[in-house]
PDB file of N, CA and C in Angstrom:
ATOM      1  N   UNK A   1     -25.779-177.908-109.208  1.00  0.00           N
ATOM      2  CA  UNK A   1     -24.382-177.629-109.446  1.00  0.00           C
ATOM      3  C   UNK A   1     -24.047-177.961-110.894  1.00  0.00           C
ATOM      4  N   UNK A   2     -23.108-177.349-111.519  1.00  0.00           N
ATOM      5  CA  UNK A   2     -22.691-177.539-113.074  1.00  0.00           C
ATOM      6  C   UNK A   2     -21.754-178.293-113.049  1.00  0.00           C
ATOM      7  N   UNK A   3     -21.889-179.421-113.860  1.00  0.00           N
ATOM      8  CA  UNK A   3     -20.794-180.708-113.985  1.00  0.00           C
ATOM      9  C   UNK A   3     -19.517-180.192-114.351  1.00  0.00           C
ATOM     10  N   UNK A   4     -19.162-178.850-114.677  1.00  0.00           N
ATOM     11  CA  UNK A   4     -17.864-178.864-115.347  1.00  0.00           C
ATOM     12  C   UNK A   4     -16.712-178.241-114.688  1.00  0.00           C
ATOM     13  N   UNK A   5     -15.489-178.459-115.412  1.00  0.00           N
ATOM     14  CA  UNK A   5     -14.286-177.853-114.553  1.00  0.00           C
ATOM     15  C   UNK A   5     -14.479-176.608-114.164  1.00  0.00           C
ATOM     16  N   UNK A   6     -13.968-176.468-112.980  1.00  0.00           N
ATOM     17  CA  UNK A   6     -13.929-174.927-112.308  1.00  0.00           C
ATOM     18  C   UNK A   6     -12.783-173.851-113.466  1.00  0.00           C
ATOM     19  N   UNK A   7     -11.823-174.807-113.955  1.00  0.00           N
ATOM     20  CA  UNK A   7     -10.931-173.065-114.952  1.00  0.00           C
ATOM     21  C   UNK A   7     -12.097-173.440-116.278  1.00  0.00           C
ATOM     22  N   UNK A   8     -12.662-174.368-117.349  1.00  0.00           N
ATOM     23  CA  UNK A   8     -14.200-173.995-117.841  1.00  0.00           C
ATOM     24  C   UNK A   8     -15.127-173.052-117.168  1.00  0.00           C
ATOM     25  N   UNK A   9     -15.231-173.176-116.512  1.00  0.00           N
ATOM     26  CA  UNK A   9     -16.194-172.089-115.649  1.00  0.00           C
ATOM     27  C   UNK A   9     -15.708-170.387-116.026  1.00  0.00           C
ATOM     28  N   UNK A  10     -14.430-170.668-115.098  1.00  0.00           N
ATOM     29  CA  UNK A  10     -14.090-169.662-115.074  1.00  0.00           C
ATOM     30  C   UNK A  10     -13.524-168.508-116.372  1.00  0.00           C
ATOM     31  N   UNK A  11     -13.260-169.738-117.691  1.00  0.00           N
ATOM     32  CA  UNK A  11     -12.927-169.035-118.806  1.00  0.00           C
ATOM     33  C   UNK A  11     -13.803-168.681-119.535  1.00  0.00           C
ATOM     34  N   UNK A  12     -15.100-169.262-119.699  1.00  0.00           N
ATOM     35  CA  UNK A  12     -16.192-168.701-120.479  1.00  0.00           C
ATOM     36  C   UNK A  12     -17.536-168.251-119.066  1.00  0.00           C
ATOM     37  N   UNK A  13     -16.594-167.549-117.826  1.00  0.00           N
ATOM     38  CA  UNK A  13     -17.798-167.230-117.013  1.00  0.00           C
ATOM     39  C   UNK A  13     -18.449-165.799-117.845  1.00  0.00           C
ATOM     40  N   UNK A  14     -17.809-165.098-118.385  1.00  0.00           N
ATOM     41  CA  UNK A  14     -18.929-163.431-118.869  1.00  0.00           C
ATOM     42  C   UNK A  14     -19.909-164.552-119.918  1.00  0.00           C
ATOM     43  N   UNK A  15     -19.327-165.277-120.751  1.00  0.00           N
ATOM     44  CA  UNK A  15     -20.717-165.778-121.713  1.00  0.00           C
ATOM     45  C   UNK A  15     -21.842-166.436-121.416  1.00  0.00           C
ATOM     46  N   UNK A  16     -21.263-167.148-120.019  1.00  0.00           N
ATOM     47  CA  UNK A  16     -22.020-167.945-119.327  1.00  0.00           C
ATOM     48  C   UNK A  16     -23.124-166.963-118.546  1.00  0.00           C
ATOM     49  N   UNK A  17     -22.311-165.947-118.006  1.00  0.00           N
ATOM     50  CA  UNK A  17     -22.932-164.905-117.275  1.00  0.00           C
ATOM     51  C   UNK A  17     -24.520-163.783-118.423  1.00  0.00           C
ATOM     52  N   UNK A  18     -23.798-164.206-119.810  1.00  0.00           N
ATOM     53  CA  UNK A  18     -24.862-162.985-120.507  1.00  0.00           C
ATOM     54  C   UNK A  18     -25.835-163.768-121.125  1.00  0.00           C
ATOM     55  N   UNK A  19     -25.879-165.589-121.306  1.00  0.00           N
ATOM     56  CA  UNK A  19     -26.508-166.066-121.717  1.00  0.00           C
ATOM     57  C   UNK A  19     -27.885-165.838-120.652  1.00  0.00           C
ATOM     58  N   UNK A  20     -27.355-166.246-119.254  1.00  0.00           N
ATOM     59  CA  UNK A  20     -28.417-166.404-118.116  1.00  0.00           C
ATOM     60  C   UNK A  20     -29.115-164.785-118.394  1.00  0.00           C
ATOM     61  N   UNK A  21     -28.213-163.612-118.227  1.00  0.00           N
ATOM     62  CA  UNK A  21     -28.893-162.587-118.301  1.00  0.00           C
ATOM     63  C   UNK A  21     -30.050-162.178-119.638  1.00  0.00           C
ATOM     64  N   UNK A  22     -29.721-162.991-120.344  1.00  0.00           N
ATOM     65  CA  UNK A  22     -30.558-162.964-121.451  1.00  0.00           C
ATOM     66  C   UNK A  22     -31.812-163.870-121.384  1.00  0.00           C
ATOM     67  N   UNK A  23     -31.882-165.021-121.087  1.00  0.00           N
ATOM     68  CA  UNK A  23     -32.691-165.505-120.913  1.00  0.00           C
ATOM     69  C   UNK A  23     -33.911-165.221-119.739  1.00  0.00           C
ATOM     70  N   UNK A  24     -33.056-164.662-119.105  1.00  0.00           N
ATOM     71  CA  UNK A  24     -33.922-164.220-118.182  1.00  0.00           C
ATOM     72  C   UNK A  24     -34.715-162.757-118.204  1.00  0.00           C
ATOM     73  N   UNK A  25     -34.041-161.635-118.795  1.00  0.00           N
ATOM     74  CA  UNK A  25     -34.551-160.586-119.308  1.00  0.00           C
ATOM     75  C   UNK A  25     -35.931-161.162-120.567  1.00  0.00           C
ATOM     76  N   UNK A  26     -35.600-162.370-121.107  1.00  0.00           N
ATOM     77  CA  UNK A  26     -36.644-162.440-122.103  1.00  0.00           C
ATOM     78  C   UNK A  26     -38.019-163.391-121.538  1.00  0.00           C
ATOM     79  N   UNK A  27     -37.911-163.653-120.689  1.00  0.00           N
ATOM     80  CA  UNK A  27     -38.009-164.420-119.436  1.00  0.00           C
ATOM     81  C   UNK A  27     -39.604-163.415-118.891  1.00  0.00           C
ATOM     82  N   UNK A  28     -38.949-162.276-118.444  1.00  0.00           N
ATOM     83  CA  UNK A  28     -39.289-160.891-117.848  1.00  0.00           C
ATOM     84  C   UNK A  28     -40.233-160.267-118.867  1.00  0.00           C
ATOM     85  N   UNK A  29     -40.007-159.624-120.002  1.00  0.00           N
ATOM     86  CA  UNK A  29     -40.315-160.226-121.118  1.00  0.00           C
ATOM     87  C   UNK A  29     -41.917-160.828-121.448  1.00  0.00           C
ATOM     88  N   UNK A  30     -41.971-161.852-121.566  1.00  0.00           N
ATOM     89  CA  UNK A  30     -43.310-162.703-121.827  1.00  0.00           C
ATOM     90  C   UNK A  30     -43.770-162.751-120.581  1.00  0.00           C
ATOM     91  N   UNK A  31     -43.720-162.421-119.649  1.00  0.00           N
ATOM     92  CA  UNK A  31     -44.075-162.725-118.768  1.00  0.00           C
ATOM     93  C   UNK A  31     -45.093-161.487-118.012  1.00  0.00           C
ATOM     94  N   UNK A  32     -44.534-160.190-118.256  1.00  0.00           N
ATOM     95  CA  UNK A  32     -44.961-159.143-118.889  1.00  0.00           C
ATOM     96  C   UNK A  32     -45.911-158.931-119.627  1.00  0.00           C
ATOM     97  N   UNK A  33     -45.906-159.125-120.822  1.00  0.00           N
ATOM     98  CA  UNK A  33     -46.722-159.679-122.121  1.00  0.00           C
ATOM     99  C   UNK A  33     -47.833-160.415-121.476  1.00  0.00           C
ATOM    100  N   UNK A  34     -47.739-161.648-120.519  1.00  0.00           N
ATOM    101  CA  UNK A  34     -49.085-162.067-120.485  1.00  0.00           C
ATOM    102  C   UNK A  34     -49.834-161.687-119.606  1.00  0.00           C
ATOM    103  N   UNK A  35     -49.192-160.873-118.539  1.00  0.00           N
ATOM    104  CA  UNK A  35     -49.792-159.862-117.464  1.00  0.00           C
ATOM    105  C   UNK A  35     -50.936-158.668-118.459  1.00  0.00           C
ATOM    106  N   UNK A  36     -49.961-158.165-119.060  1.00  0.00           N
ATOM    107  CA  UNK A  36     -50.811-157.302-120.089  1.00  0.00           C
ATOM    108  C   UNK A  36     -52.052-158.021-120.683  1.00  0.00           C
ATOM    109  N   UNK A  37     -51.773-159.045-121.262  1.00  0.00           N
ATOM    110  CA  UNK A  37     -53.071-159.934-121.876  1.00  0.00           C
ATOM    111  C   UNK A  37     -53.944-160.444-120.493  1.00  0.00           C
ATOM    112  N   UNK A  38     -53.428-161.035-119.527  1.00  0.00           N
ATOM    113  CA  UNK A  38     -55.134-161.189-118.361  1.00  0.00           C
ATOM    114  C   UNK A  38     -55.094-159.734-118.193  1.00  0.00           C
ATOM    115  N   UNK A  39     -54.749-159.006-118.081  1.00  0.00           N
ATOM    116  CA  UNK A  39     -55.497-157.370-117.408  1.00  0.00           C
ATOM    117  C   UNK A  39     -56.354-157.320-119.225  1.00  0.00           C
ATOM    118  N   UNK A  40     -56.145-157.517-119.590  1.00  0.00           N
ATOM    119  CA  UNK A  40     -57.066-156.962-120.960  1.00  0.00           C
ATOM    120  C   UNK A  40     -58.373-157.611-121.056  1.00  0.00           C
ATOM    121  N   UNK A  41     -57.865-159.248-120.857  1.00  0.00           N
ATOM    122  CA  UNK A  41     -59.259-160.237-120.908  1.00  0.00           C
ATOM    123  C   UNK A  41     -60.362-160.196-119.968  1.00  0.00           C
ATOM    124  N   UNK A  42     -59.410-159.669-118.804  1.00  0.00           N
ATOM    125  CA  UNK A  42     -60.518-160.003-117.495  1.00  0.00           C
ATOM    126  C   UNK A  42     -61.180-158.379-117.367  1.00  0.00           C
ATOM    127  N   UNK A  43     -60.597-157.468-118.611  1.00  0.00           N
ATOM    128  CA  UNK A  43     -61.405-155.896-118.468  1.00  0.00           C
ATOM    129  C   UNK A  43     -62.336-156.429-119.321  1.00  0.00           C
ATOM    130  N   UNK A  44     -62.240-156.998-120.493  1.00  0.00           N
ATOM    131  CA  UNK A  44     -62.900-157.535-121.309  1.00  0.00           C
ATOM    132  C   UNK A  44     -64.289-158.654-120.755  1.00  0.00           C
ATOM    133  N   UNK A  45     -63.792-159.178-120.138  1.00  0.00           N
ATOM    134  CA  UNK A  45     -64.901-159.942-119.472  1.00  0.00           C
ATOM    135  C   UNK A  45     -65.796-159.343-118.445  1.00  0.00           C
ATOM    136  N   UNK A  46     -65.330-158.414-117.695  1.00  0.00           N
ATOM    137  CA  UNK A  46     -66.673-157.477-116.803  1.00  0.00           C
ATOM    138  C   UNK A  46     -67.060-156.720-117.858  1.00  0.00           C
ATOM    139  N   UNK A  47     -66.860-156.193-118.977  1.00  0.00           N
ATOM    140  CA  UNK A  47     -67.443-155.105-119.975  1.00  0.00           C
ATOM    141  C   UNK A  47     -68.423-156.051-120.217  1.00  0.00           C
ATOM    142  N   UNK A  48     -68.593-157.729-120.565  1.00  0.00           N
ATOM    143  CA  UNK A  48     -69.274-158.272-120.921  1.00  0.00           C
ATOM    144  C   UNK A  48     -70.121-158.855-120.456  1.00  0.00           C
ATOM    145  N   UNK A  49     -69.817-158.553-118.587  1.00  0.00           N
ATOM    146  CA  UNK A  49     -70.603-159.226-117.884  1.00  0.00           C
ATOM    147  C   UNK A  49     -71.714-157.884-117.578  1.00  0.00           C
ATOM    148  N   UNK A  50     -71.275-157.287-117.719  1.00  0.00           N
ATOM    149  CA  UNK A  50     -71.708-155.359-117.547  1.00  0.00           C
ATOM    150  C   UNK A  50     -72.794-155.459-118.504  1.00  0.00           C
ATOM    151  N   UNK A  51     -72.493-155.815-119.852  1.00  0.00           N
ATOM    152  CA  UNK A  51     -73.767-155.545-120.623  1.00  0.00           C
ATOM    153  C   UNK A  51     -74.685-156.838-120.497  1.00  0.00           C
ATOM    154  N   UNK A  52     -74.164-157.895-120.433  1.00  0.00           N
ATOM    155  CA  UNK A  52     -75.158-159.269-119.601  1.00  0.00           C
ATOM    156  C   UNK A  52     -75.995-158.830-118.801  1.00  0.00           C
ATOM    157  N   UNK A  53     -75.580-158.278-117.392  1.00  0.00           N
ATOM    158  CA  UNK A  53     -76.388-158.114-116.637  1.00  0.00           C
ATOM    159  C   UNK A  53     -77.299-156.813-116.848  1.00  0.00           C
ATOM    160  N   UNK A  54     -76.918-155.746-117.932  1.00  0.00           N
ATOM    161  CA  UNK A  54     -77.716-154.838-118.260  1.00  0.00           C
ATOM    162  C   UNK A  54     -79.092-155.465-119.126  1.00  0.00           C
ATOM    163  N   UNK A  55     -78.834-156.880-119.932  1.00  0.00           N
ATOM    164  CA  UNK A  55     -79.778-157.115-120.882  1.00  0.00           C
ATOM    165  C   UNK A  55     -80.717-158.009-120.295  1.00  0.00           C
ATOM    166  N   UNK A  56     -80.414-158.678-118.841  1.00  0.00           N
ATOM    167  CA  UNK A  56     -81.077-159.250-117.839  1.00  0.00           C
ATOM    168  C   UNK A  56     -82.265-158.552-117.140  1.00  0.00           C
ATOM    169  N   UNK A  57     -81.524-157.466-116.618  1.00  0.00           N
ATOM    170  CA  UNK A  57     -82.532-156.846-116.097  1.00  0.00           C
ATOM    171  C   UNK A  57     -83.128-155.913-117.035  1.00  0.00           C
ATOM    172  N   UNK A  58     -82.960-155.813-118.335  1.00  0.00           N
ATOM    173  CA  UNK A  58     -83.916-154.696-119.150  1.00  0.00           C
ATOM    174  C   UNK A  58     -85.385-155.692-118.901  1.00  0.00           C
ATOM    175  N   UNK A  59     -86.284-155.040-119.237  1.00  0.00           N
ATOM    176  CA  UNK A  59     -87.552-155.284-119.296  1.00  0.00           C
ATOM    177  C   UNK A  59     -88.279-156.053-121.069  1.00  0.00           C
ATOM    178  N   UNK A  60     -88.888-157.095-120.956  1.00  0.00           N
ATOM    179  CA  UNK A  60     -88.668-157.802-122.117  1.00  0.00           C
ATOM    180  C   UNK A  60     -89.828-157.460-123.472  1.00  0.00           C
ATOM    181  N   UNK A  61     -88.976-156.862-124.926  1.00  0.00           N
ATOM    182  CA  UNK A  61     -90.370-155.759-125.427  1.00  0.00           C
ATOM    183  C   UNK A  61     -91.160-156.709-125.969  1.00  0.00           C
ATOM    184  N   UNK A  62     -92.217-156.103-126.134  1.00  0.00           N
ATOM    185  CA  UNK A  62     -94.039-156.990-126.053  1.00  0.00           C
ATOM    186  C   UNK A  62     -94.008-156.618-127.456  1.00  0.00           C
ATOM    187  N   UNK A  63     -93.710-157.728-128.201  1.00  0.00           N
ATOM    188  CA  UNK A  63     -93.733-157.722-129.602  1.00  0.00           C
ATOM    189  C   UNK A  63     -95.245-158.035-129.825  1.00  0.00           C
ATOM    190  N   UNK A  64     -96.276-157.886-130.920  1.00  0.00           N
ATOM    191  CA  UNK A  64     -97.710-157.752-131.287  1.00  0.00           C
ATOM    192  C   UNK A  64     -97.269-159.174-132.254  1.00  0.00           C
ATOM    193  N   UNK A  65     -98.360-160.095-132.261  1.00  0.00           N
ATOM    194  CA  UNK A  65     -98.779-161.546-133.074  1.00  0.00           C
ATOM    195  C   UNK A  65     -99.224-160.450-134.405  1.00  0.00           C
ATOM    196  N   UNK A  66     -99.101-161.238-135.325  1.00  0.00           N
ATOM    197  CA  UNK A  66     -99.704-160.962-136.888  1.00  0.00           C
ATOM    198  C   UNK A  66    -100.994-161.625-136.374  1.00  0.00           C
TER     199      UNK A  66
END
C-alpha cells in the first residue's frame, strides 16, 4: 500500500499512472533484449557443439616423422 494521502493520490494519479507505465514498458523492453541474446548464445553454442562433435569423430591425419 502507498503511504500517502488519498486527494495526493488522486491529484498526481495520470503521472503516477505514466511513470508505472513506463517503467514497465522499459521493463518489457530488456527483457526482450535478453530473450534475443540466450536464443543467439544457445544457437551459438550447438553450432559449436556441431563442429566439436564433427572434429571428434573425424578420423585423426597420420602425419609422416622427419
Amino acid at each position: 500500500m502507498i503511504a500517502l494521502p488519498v486527494e495526493v493520490l488522486a491529484e498526481y494519479r495520470t503521472e503516477i499512472a505514466a511513470e508505472f507505465e513506463a517503467y514497465f514498458a522499459s521493463v518489457s523492453v530488456h527483457i526482450a533484449c535478453l530473450d534475443e541474446e540466450r536464443t543467439r548464445a544457445m544457437e551459438e553454442a550447438r553450432s559449436a557443439t556441431e563442429a566439436y562433435t564433427r572434429l571428434l569423430s573425424s578420423p585423426p591425419v597420420r602425419k609422416d616423422l622427419p
